[in-house]
Protein backbone atom coordinates (compact mmCIF):
# COMPACT_ATOMS: atom_id res chain seq x y z
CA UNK A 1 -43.32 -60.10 -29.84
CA UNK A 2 -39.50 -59.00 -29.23
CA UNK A 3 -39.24 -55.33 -30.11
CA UNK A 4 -36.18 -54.53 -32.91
CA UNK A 5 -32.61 -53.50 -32.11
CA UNK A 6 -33.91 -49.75 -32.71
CA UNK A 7 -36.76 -50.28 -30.45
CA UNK A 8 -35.46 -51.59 -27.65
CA UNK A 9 -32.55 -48.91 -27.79
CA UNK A 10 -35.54 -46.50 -27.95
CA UNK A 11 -36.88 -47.86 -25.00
CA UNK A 12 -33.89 -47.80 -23.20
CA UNK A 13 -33.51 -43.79 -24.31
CA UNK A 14 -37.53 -43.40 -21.93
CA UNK A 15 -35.73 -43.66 -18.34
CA UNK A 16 -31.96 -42.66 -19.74
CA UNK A 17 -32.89 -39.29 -21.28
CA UNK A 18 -35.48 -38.48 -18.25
CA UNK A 19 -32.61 -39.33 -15.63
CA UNK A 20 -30.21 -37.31 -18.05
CA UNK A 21 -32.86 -34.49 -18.60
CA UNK A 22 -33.97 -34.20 -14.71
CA UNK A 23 -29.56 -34.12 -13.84
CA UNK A 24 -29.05 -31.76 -16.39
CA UNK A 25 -31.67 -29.39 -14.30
CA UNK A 26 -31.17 -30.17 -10.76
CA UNK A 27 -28.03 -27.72 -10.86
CA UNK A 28 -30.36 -24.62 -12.08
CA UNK A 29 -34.32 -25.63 -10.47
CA UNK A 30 -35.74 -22.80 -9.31
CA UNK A 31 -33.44 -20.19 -10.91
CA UNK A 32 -34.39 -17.61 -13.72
CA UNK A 33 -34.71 -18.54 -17.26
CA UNK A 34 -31.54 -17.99 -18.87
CA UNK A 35 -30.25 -16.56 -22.37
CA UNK A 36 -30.50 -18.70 -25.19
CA UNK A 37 -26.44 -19.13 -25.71
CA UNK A 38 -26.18 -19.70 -22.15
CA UNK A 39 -23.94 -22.81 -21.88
CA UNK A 40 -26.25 -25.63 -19.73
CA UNK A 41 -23.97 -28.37 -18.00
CA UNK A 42 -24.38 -31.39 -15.79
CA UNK A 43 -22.67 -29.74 -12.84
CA UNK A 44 -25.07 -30.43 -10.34
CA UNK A 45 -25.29 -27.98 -6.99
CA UNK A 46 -28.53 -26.17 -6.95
CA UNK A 47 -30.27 -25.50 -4.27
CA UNK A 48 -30.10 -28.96 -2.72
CA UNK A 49 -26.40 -29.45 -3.13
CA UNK A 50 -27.22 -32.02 -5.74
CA UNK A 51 -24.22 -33.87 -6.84
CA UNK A 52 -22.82 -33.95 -10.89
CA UNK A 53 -25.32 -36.23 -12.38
CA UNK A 54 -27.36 -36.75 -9.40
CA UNK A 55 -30.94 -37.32 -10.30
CA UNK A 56 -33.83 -35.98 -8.26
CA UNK A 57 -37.36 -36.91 -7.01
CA UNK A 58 -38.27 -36.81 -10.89
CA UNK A 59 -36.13 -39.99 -11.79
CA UNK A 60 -36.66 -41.38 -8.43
CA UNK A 61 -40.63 -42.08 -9.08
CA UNK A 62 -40.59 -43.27 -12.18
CA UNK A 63 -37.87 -45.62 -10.95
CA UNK A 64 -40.26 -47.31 -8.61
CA UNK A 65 -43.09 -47.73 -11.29
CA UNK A 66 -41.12 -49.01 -13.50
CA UNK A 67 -39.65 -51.60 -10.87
CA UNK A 68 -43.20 -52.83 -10.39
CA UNK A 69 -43.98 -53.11 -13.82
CA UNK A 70 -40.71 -54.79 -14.57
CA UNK A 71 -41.65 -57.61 -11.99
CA UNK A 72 -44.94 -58.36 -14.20
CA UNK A 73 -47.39 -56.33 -12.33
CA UNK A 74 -50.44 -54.66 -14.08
CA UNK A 75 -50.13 -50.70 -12.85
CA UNK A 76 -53.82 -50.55 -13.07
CA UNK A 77 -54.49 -53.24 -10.19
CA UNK A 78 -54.42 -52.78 -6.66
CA UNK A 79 -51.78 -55.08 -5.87
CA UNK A 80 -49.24 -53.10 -8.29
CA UNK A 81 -50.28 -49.81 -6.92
CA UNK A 82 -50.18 -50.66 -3.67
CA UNK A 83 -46.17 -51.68 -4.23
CA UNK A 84 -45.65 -48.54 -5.90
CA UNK A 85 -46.88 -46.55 -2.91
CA UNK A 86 -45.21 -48.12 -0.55
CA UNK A 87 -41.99 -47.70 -2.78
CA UNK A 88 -42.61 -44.21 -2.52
CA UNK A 89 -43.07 -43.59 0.89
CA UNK A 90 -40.11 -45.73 1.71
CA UNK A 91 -38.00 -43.43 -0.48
CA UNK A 92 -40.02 -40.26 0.83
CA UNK A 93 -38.82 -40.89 4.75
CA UNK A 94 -34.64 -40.11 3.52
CA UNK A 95 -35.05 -38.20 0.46
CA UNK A 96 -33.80 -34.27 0.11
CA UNK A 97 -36.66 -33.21 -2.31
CA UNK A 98 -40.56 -34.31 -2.25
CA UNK A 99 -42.85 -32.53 -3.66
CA UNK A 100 -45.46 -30.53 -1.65
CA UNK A 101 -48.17 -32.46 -2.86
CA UNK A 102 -46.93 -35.86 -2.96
CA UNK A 103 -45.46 -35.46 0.26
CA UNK A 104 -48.61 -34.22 1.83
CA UNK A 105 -50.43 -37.94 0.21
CA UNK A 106 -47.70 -39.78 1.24
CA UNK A 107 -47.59 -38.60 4.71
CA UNK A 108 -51.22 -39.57 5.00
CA UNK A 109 -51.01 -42.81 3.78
CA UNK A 110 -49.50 -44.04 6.80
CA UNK A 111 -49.27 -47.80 5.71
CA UNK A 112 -48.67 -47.37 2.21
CA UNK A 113 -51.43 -48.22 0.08
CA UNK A 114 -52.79 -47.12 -2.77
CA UNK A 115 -56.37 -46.78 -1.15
CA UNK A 116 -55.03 -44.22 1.20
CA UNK A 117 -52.80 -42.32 -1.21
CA UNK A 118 -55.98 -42.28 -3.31
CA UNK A 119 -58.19 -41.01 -0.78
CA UNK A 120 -55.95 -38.02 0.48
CA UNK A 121 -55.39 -37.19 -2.49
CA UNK A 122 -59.38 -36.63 -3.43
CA UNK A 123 -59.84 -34.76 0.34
CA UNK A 124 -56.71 -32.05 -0.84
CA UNK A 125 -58.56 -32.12 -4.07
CA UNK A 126 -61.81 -30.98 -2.60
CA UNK A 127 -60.17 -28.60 0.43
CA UNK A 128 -57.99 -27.17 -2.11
CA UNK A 129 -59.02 -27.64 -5.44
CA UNK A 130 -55.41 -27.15 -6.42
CA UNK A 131 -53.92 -30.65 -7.40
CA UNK A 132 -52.73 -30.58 -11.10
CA UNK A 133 -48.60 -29.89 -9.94
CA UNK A 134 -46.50 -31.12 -12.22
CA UNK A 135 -45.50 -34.21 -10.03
CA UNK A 136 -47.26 -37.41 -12.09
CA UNK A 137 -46.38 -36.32 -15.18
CA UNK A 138 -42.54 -36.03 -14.46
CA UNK A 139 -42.92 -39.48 -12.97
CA UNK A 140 -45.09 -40.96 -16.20
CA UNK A 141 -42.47 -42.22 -18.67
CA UNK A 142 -41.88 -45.29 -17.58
CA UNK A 143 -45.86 -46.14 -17.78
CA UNK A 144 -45.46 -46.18 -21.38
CA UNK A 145 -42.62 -48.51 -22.05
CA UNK A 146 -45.37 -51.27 -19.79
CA UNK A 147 -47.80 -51.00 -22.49
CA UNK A 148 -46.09 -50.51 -26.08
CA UNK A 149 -48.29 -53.48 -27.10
CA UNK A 150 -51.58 -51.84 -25.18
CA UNK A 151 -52.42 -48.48 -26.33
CA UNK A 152 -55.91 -48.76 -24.20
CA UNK A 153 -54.33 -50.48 -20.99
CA UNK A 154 -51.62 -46.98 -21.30
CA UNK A 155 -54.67 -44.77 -21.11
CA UNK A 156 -55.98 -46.48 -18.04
CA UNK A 157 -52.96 -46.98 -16.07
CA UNK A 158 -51.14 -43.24 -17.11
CA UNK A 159 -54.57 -42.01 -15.35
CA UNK A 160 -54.08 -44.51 -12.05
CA UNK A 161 -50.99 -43.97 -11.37
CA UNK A 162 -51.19 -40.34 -11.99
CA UNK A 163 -54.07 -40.03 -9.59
CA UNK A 164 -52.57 -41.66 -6.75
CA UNK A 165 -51.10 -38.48 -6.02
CA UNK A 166 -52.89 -35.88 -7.95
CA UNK A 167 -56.63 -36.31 -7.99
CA UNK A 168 -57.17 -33.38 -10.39
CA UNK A 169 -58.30 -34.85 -13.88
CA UNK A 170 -56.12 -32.17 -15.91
CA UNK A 171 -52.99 -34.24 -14.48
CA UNK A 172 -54.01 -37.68 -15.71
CA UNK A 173 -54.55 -36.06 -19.31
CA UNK A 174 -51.46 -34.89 -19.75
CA UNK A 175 -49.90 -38.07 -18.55
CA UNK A 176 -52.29 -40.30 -21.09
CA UNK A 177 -50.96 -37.82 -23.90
CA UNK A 178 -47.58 -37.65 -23.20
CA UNK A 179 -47.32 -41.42 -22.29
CA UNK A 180 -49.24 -42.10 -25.57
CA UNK A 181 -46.72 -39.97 -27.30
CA UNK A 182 -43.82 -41.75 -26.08
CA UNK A 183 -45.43 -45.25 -26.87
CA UNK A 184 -45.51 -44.00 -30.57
CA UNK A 185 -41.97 -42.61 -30.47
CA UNK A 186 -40.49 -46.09 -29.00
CA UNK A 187 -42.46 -47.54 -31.48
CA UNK A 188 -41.67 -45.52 -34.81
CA UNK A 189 -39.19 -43.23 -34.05
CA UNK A 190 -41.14 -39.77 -34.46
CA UNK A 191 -41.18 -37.01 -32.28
CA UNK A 192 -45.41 -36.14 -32.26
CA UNK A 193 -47.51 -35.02 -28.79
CA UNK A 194 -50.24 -35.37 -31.30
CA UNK A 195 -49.58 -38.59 -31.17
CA UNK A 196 -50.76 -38.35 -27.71
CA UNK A 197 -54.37 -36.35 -28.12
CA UNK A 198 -56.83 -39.37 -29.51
CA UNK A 199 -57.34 -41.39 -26.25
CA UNK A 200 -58.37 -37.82 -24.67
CA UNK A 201 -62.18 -36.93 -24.59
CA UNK A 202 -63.14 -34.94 -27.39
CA UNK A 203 -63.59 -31.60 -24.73
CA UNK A 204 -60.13 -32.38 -23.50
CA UNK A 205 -58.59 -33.07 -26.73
CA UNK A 206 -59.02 -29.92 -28.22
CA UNK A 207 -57.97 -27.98 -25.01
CA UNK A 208 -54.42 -29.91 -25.34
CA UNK A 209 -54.21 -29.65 -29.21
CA UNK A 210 -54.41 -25.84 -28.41
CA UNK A 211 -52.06 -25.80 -25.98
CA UNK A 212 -49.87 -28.19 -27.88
CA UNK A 213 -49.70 -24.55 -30.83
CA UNK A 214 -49.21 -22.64 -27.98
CA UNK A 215 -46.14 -24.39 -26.91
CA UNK A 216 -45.05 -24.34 -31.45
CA UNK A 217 -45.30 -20.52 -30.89
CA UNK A 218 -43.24 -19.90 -27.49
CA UNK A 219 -40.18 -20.50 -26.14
CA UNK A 220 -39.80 -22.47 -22.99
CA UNK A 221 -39.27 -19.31 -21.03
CA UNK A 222 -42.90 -17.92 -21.71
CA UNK A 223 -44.56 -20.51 -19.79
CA UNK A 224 -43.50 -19.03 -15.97
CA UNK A 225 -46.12 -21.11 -14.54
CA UNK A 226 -44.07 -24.20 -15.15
CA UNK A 227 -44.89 -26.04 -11.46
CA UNK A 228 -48.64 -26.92 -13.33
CA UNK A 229 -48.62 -29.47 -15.10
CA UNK A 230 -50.23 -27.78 -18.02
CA UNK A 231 -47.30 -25.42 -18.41
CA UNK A 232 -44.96 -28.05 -17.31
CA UNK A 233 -45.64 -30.33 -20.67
CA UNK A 234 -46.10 -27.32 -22.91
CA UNK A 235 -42.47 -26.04 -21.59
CA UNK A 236 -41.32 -29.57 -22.37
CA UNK A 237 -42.76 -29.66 -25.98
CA UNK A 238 -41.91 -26.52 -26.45
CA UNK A 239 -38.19 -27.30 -25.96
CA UNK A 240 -38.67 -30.51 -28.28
CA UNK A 241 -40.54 -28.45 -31.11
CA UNK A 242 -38.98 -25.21 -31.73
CA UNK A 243 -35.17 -25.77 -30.79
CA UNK A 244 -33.11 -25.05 -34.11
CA UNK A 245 -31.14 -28.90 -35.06
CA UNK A 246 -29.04 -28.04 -37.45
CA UNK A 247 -29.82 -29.69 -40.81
CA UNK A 248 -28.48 -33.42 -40.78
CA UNK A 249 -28.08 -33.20 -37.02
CA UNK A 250 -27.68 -36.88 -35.11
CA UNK A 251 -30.32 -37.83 -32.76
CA UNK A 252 -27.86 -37.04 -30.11
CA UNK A 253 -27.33 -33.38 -30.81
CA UNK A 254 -31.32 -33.35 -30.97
CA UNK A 255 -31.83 -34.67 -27.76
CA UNK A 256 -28.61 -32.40 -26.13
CA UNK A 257 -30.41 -29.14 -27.49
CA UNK A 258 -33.77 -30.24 -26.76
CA UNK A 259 -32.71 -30.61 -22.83
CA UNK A 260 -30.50 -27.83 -22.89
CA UNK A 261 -33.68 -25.99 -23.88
CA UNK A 262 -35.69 -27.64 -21.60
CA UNK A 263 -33.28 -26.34 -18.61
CA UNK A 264 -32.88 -22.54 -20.16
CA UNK A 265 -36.62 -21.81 -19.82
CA UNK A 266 -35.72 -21.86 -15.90
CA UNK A 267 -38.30 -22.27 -13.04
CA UNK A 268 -38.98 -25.78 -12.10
CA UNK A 269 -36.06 -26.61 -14.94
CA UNK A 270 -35.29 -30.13 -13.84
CA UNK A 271 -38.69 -31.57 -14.21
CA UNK A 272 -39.84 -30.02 -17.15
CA UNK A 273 -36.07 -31.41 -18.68
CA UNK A 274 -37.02 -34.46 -17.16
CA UNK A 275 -40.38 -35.37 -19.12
CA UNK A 276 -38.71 -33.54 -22.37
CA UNK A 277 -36.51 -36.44 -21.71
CA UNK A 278 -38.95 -39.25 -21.44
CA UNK A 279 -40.07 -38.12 -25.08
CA UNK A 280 -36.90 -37.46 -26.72
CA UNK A 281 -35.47 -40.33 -24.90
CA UNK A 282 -38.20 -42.14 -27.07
CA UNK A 283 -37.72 -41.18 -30.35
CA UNK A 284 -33.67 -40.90 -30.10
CA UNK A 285 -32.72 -44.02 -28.20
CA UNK A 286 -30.22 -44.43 -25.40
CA UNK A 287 -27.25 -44.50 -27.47
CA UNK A 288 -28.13 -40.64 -28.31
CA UNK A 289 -27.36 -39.78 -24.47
CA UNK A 290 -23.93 -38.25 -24.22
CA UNK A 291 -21.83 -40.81 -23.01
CA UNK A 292 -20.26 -38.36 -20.75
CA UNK A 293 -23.65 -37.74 -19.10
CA UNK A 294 -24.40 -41.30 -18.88
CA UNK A 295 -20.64 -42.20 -16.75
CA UNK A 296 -22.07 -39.96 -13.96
CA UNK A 297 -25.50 -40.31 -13.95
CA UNK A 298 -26.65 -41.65 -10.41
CA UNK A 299 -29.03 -41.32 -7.60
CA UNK A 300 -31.87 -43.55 -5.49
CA UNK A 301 -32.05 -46.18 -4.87
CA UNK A 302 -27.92 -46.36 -5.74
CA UNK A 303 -28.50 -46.95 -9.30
CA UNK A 304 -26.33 -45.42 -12.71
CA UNK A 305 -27.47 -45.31 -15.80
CA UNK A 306 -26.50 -48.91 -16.83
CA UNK A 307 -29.03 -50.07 -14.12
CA UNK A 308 -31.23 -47.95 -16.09
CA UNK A 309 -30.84 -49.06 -19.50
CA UNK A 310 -32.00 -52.65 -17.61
CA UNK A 311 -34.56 -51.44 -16.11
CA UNK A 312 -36.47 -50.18 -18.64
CA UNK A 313 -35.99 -53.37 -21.04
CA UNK A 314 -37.30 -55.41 -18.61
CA UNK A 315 -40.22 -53.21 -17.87
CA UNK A 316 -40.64 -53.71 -21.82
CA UNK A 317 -39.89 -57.04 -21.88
CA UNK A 318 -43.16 -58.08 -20.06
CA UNK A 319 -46.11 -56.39 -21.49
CA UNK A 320 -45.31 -56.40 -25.52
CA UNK A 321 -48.10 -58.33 -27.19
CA UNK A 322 -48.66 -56.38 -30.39
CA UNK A 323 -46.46 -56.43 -33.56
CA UNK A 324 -44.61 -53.41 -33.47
CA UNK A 325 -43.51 -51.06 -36.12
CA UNK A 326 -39.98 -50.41 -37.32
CA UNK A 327 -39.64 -46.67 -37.84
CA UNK A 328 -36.43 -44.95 -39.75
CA UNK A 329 -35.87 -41.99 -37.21
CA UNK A 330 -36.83 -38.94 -35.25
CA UNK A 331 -39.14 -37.01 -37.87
CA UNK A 332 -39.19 -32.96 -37.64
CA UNK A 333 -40.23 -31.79 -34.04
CA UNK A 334 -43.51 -29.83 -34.16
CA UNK A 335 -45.27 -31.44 -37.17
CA UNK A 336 -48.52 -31.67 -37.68
């Protein structure tokens, strides 16, 4: 079933906002968090030189999922996963930032495939015991927008693809909720992680509904261990939930603060803006992305942002088969 005008611009706002999000950052990962009038700005530089609206390795792996699942592929088969690999170790071989743990799989899965990402990343799992980074869940948005129409095909494939890299079972959670929480944003329109906690076993459920009131209480700054990918999401809620929107504020002065926010809490700054953005991207469409972000927004594999806004309807554009519902708008962050 097609999606409506609102929805599809919705969907379009998953991989806009997390491109727009991870930019906004790249100029200030790895720097201290910074005071809460601090002016944030696409400016690029950082520590990689990163150009004004260059994305990183954030945008850059969600961009090959959601290539495979725009050409009709199921990311929960081999043959999908396989592609996605290789698309990732293909980009891996030129690219200026790889995370330490993906780059360790990736360099050990020497032809590409998913069965030897998968097994390296279960042997750094058991030497280390140390493999919930953040690195699957700032990838994850784009999982979501292939199964708006399959809430129990998301919760399978957000765990796949998430443990192709990171073997550690706390990872795939967070990428079931938060994909499950952008699904129901695309779909309606409200901001809700909540949203997100019913596919999760009942154990895990209630560890990530308390972190999820953690996050209400804090400010992105308080969570300094923002490279796990526990911290990373409740840095990225956090942002989402308790950043003052003026009353009547447009959905595109939501999403701004929300991702300035994101960015202030410092640290790893550019991915936790980056899956802030796959969720406010969500609920406040594309057309809430600055336009002045959107004419420089760029990086691998030589895309912009219109290629973007494609990209993610066709990645839509295969997989709806549910009817889905026409919401009226972002609700309150941080309710219930």
């Amino acid at each position: 079933m097609e999606l409506t005008a609102a929805q599809l611009d919705r969907a379009r706002g998953v991989l806009l906002a997390t491109a727009a999000g991870d930019a906004l950052g790249a100029g200030y990962e790895f720097g201290p968090p910074l005071p809460d009038d601090a002016p944030v700005a696409m400016k690029g530089g950082g520590t990689l030189g990163w150009a004004p609206g260059e994305w990183t390795d954030d945008t850059s792996m969600a961009l090959a999922i959601a290539e495979v699942a725009a050409a009709g592929l199921d990311l929960r088969t081999t043959q999908a996963q396989d592609r996605i690999v290789a698309r990732w170790a293909g980009w891996a071989q030129t690219a200026p930032d790889v995370g330490i743990q993906t780059r360790h799989v990736l360099e050990a899965a020497p032809r590409g495939t998913a069965a030897e990402a998968l097994a390296a990343a279960a042997d750094l799992h058991q030497r280390t015991g140390h493999t919930a980074g953040n690195g699957s869940l700032m990838r994850t948005a784009p999982v979501a927008l292939a199964y708006l129409g399959d809430p129990s095909g998301l919760t399978e494939a957000a765990a796949a693809v998430s443990a192709l890299t990171h073997h550690d079972p706390e990872a795939g959670e967070a990428c079931v909720l938060w994909c499950h929480a952008i699904r129901h944003a695309v779909l309606t329109g409200d901001l809700d992680a909540r949203a997100g906690l019913e596919p999760l076993r009942n154990g895990s459920r209630r560890v990530w509904a308390q972190r999820l009131e953690e996050a209400e209480r804090a400010r992105p700054r308080d969570f300094t261990r923002n490279g796990w990918v526990a911290e990373a999401l409740q840095a990225a809620w956090c942002a989402i939930a308790v950043t003052p929107v003026p009353a009547g504020g447009a959905r595109q002065e939501r999403l701004r603060l929300g991702l300035e926010a994101a960015v202030r809490g410092g640290r790893d700054a550019d991915t936790v803006a980056a899956i802030a953005g796959g969720l406010l991207g969500a609920a406040c469409g594309a057309s809430a992305v600055p336009a002045e972000w959107q004419a420089i927004l760029h990086g691998w594999p030589g895309a912009t942002a219109a290629d973007l806004a494609v990209l993610a309807a066709a990645t839509t554009s295969t997989t709806i088969t549910g009817a889905p519902v026409t919401g009226t708008g972002p609700s309150a962050a941080g309710r219930a």
